[in-house]
N, C-alpha and C. Protein backbone atom coordinates (compact mmCIF):
# COMPACT_ATOMS: atom_id res chain seq x y z
N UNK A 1 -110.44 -115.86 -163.12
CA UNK A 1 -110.86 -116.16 -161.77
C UNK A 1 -112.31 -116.62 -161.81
N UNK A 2 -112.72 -117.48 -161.42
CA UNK A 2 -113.59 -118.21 -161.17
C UNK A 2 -114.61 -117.32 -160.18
N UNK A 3 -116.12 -117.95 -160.49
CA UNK A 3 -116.82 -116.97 -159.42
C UNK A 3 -116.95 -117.58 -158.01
N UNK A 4 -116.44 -118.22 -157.50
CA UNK A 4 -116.41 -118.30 -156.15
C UNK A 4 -114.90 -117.79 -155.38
N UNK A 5 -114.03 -118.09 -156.49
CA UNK A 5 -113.00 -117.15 -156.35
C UNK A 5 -113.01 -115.60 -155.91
N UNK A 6 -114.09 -114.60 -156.85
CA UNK A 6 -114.59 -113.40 -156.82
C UNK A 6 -114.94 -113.51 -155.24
N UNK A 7 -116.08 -114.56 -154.75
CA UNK A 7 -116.75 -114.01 -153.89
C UNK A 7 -115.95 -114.35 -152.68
N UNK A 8 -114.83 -115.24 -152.54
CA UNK A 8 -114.13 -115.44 -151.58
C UNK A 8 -113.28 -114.17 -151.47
N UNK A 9 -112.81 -113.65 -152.69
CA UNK A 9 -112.06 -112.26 -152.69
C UNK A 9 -112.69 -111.41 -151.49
N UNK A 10 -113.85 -111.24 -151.92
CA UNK A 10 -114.58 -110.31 -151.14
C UNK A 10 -114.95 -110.27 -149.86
N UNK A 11 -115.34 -111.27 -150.08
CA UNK A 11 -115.47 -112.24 -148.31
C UNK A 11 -114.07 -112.05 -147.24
N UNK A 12 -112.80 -111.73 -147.99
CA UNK A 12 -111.97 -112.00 -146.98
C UNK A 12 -111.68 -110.68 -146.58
N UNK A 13 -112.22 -109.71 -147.27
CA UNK A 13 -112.21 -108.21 -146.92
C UNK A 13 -113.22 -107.54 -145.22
N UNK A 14 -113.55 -109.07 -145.10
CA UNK A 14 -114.81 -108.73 -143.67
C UNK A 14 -113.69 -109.48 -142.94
N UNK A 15 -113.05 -108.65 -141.73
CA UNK A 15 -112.41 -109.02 -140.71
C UNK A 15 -112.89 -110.17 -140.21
N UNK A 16 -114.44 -110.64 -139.96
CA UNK A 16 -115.03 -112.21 -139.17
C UNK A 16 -114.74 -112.85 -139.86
N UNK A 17 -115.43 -112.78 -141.40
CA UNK A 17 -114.96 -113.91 -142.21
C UNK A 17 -113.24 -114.46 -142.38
N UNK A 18 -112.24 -113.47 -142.29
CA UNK A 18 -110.91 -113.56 -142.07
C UNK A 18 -110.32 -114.42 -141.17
N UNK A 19 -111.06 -114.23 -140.23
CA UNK A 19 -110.81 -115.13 -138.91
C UNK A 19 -111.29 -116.02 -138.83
N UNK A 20 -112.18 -116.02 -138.98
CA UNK A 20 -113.33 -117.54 -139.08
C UNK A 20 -112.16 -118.56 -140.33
N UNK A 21 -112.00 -117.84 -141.64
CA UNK A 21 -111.38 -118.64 -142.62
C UNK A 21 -109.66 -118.62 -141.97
N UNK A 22 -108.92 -118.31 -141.65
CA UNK A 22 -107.79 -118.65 -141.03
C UNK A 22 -107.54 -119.26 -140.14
N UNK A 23 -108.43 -119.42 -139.03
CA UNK A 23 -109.17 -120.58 -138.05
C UNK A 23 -109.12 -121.83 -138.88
N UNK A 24 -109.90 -122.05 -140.09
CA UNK A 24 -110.08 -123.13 -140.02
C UNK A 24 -108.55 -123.53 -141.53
N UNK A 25 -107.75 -123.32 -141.78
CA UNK A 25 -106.48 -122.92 -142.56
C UNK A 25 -106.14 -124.06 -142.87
N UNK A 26 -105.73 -124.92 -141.74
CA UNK A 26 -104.70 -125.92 -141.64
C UNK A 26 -106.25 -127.38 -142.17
N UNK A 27 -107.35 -127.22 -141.37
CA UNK A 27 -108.41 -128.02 -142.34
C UNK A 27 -108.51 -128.07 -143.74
N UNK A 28 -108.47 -127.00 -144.76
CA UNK A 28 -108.39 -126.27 -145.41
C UNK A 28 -107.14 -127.11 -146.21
N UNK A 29 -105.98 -126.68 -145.81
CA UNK A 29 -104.69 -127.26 -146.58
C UNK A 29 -104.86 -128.61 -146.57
N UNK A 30 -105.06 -129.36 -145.15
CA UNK A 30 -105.13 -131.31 -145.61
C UNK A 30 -106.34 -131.25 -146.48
N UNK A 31 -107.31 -130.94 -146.68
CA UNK A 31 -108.69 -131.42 -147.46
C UNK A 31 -108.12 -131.08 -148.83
N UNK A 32 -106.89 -129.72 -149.49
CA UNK A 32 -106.54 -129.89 -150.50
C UNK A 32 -105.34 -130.81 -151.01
N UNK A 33 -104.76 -131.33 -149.83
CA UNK A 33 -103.81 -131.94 -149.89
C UNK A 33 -104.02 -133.67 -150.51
N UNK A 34 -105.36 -133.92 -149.97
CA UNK A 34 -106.42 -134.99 -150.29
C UNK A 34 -106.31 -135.39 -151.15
N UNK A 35 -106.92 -134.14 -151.77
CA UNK A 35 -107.59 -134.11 -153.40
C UNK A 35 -106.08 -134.18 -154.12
N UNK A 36 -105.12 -133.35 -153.90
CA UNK A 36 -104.17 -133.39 -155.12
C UNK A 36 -103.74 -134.69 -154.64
N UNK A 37 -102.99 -135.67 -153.68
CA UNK A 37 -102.67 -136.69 -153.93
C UNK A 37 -103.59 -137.54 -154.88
N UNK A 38 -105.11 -137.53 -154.36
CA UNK A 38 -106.05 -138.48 -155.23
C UNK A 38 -105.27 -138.05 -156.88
N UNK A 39 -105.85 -136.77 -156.93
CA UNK A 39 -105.68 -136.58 -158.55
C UNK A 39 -104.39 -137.02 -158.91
N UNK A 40 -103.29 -136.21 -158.68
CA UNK A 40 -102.13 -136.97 -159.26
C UNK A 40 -102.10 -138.31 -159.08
N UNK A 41 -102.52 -139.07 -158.42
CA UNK A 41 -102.49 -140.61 -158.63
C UNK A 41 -103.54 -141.12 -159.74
N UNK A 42 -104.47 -139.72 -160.45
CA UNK A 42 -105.22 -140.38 -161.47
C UNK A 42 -106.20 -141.25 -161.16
N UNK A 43 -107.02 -140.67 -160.05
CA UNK A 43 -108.18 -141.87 -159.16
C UNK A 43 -109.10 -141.14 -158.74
N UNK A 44 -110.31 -141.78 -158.94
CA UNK A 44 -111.51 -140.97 -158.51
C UNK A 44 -111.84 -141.36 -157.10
N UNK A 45 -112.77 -140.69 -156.78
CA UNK A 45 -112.52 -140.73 -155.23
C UNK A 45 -113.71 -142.50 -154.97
N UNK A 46 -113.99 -143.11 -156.05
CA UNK A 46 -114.49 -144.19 -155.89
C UNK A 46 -112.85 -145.41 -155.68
N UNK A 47 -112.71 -145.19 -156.58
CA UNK A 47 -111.44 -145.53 -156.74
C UNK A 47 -110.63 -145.88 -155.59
N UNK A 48 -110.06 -144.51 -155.52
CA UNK A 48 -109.23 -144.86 -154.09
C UNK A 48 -109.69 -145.26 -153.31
N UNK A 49 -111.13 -145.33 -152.87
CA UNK A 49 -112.40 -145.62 -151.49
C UNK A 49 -111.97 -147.34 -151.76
N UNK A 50 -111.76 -147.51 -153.12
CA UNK A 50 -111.79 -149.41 -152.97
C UNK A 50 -110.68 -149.51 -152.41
N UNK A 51 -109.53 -148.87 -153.13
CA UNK A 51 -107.83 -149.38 -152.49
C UNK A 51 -107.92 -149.31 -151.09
N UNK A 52 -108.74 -148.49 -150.70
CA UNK A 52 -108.58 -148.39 -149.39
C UNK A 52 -108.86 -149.01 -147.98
N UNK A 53 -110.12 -149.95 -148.92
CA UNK A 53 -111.20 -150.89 -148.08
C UNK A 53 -112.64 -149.64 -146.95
N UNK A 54 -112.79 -148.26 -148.05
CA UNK A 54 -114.02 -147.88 -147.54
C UNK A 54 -114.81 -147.64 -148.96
N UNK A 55 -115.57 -146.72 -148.43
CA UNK A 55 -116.66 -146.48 -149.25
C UNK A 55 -116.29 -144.54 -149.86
N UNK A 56 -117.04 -144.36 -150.76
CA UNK A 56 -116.47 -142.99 -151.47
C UNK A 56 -116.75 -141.91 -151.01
N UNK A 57 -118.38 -142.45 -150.13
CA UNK A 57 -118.55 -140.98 -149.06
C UNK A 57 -118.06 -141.10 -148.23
N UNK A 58 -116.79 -141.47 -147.92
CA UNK A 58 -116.25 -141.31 -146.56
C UNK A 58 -114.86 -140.68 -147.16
N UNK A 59 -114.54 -140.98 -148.32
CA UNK A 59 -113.69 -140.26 -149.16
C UNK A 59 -114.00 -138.87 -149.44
N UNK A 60 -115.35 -138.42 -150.41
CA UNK A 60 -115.47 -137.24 -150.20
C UNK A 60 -115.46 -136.32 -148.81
N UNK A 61 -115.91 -136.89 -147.50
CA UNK A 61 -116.17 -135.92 -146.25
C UNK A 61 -115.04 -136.28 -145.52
N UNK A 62 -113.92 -136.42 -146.20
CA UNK A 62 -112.18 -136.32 -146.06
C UNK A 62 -112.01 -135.21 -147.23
N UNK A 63 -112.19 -135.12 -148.16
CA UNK A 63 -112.00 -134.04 -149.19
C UNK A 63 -112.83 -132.83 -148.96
N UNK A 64 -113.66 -132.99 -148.33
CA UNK A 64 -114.61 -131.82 -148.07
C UNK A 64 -114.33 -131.31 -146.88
N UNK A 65 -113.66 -131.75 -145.76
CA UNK A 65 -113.12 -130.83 -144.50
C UNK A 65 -114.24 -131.62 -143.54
N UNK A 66 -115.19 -131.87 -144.04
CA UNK A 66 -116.44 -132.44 -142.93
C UNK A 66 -116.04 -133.25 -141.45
N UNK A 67 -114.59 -134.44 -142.23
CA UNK A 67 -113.81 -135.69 -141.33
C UNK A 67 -112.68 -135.48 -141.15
N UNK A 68 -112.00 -135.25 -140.38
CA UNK A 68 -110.86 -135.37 -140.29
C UNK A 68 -109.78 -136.56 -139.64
N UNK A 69 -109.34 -136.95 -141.08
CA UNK A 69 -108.74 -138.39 -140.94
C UNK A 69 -107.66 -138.49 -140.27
N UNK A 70 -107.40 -139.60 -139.36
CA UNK A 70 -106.19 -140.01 -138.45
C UNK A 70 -105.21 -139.92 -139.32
N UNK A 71 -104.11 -140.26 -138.33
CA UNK A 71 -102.80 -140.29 -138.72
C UNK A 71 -102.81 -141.93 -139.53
N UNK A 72 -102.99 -142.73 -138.49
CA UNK A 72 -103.51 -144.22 -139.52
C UNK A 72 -104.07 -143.95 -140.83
N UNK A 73 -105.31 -143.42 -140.94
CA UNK A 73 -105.75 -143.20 -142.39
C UNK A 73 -105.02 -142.48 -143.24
N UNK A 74 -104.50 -141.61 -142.75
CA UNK A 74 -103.59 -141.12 -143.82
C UNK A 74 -102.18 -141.69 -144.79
N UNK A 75 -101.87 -142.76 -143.58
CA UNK A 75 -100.66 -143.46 -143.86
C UNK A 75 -101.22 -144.49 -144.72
N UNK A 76 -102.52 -145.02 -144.96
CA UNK A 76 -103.37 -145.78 -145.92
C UNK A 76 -103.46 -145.06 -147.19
N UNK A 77 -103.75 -143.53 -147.07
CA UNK A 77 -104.17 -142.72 -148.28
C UNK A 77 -103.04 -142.83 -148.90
N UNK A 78 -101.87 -142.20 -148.50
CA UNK A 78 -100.42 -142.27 -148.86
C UNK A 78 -100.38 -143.74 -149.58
N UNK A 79 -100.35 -144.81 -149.05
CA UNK A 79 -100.25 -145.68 -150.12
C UNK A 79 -100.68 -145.95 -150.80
N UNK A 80 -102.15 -146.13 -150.44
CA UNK A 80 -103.06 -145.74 -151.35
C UNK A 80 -102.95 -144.67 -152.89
N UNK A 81 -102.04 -144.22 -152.93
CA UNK A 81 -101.99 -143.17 -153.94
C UNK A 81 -99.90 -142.70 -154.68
N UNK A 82 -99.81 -143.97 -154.14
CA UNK A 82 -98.29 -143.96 -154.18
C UNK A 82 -97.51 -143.09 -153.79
N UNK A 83 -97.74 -142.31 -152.44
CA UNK A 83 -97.15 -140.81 -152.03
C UNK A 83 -96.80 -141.38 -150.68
N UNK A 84 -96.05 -140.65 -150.07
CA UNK A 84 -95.41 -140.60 -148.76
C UNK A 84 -95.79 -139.59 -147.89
N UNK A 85 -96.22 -140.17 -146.87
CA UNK A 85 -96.91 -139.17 -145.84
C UNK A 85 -95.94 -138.66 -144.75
N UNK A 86 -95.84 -137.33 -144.81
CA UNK A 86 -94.62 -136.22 -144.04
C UNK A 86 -95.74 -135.35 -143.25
N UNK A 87 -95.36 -135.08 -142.19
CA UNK A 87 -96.35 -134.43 -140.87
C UNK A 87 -95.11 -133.51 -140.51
N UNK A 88 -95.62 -132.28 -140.79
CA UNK A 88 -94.42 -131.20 -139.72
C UNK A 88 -94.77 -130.20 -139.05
N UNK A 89 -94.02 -129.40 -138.13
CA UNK A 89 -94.51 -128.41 -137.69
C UNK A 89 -93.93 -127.28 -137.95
N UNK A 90 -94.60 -126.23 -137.89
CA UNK A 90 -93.82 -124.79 -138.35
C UNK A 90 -94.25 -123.92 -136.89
N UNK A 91 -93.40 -122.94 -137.04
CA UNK A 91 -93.77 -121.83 -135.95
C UNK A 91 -95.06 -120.91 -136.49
N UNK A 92 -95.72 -120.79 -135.50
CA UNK A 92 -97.25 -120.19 -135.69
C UNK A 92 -96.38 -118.78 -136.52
N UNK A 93 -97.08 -118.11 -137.62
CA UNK A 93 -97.14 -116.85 -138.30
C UNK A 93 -96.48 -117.50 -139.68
N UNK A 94 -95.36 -117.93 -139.81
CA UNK A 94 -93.95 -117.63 -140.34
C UNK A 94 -95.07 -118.39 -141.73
N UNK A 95 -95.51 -119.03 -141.73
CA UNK A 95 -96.35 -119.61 -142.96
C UNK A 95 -97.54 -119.35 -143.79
N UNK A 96 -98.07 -118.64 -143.06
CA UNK A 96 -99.31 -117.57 -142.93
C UNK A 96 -98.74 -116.39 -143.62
N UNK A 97 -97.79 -115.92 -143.38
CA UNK A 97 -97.47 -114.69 -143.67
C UNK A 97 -96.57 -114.89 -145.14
N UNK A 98 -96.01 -115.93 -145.17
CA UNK A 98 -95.40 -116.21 -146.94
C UNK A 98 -96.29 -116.49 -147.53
N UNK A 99 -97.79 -116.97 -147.55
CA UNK A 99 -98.97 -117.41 -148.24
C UNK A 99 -99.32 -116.14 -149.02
N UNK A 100 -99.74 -116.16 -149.77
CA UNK A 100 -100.92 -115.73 -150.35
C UNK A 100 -101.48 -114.82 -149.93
N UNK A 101 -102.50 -113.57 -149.53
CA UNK A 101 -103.29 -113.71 -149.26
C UNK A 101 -104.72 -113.15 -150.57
N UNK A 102 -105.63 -113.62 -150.08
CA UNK A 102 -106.84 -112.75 -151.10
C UNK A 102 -107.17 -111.58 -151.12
């Protein structure tokens, strides 16, 4: 385990921080969702920024949670990265509660 791993461990043991970090969950999952399409397509985030017709800091503050990209942009990233973009909904808990937690 990695040390930010450790300190997130710990961190999620403070009820605010819990909430505060499950609040922001679903930010959280697309910003990793980002990154693994980039990677499995084997592209740095310069990279994909060209396929895409932007620039790479606008790529990273999509990977970093900072932006949160449209439905348009995403359907760009998706091709961008040879993946298919699927949007669904689940019932509030039922996903949360099969996760993980720290």
């Amino acid at each position: 385990m990695s040390r930010m791993d450790d300190l997130h461990a710990g961190w999620m043991r403070d009820p605010a921080y819990r909430e505060a970090f499950d609040a922001l969950e679903a930010e959280f999952d697309l910003a990793a969702a980002l990154i693994r399409a980039r990677a499995e397509a084997g592209l740095t985030q310069a990279q994909l920024a060209e396929r895409m017709g932007t620039r790479q800091e606008v790529v990273a503050r999509w990977e970093g949670g900072k932006v949160m990209p449209s439905t348009r942009t995403l359907t760009r990233l998706a091709q961008a990265t040879g993946t298919t973009l699927r949007i669904t909904f689940a019932p509030q808990g039922r996903e949360g509660k099969a996760r993980k937690r720290a």
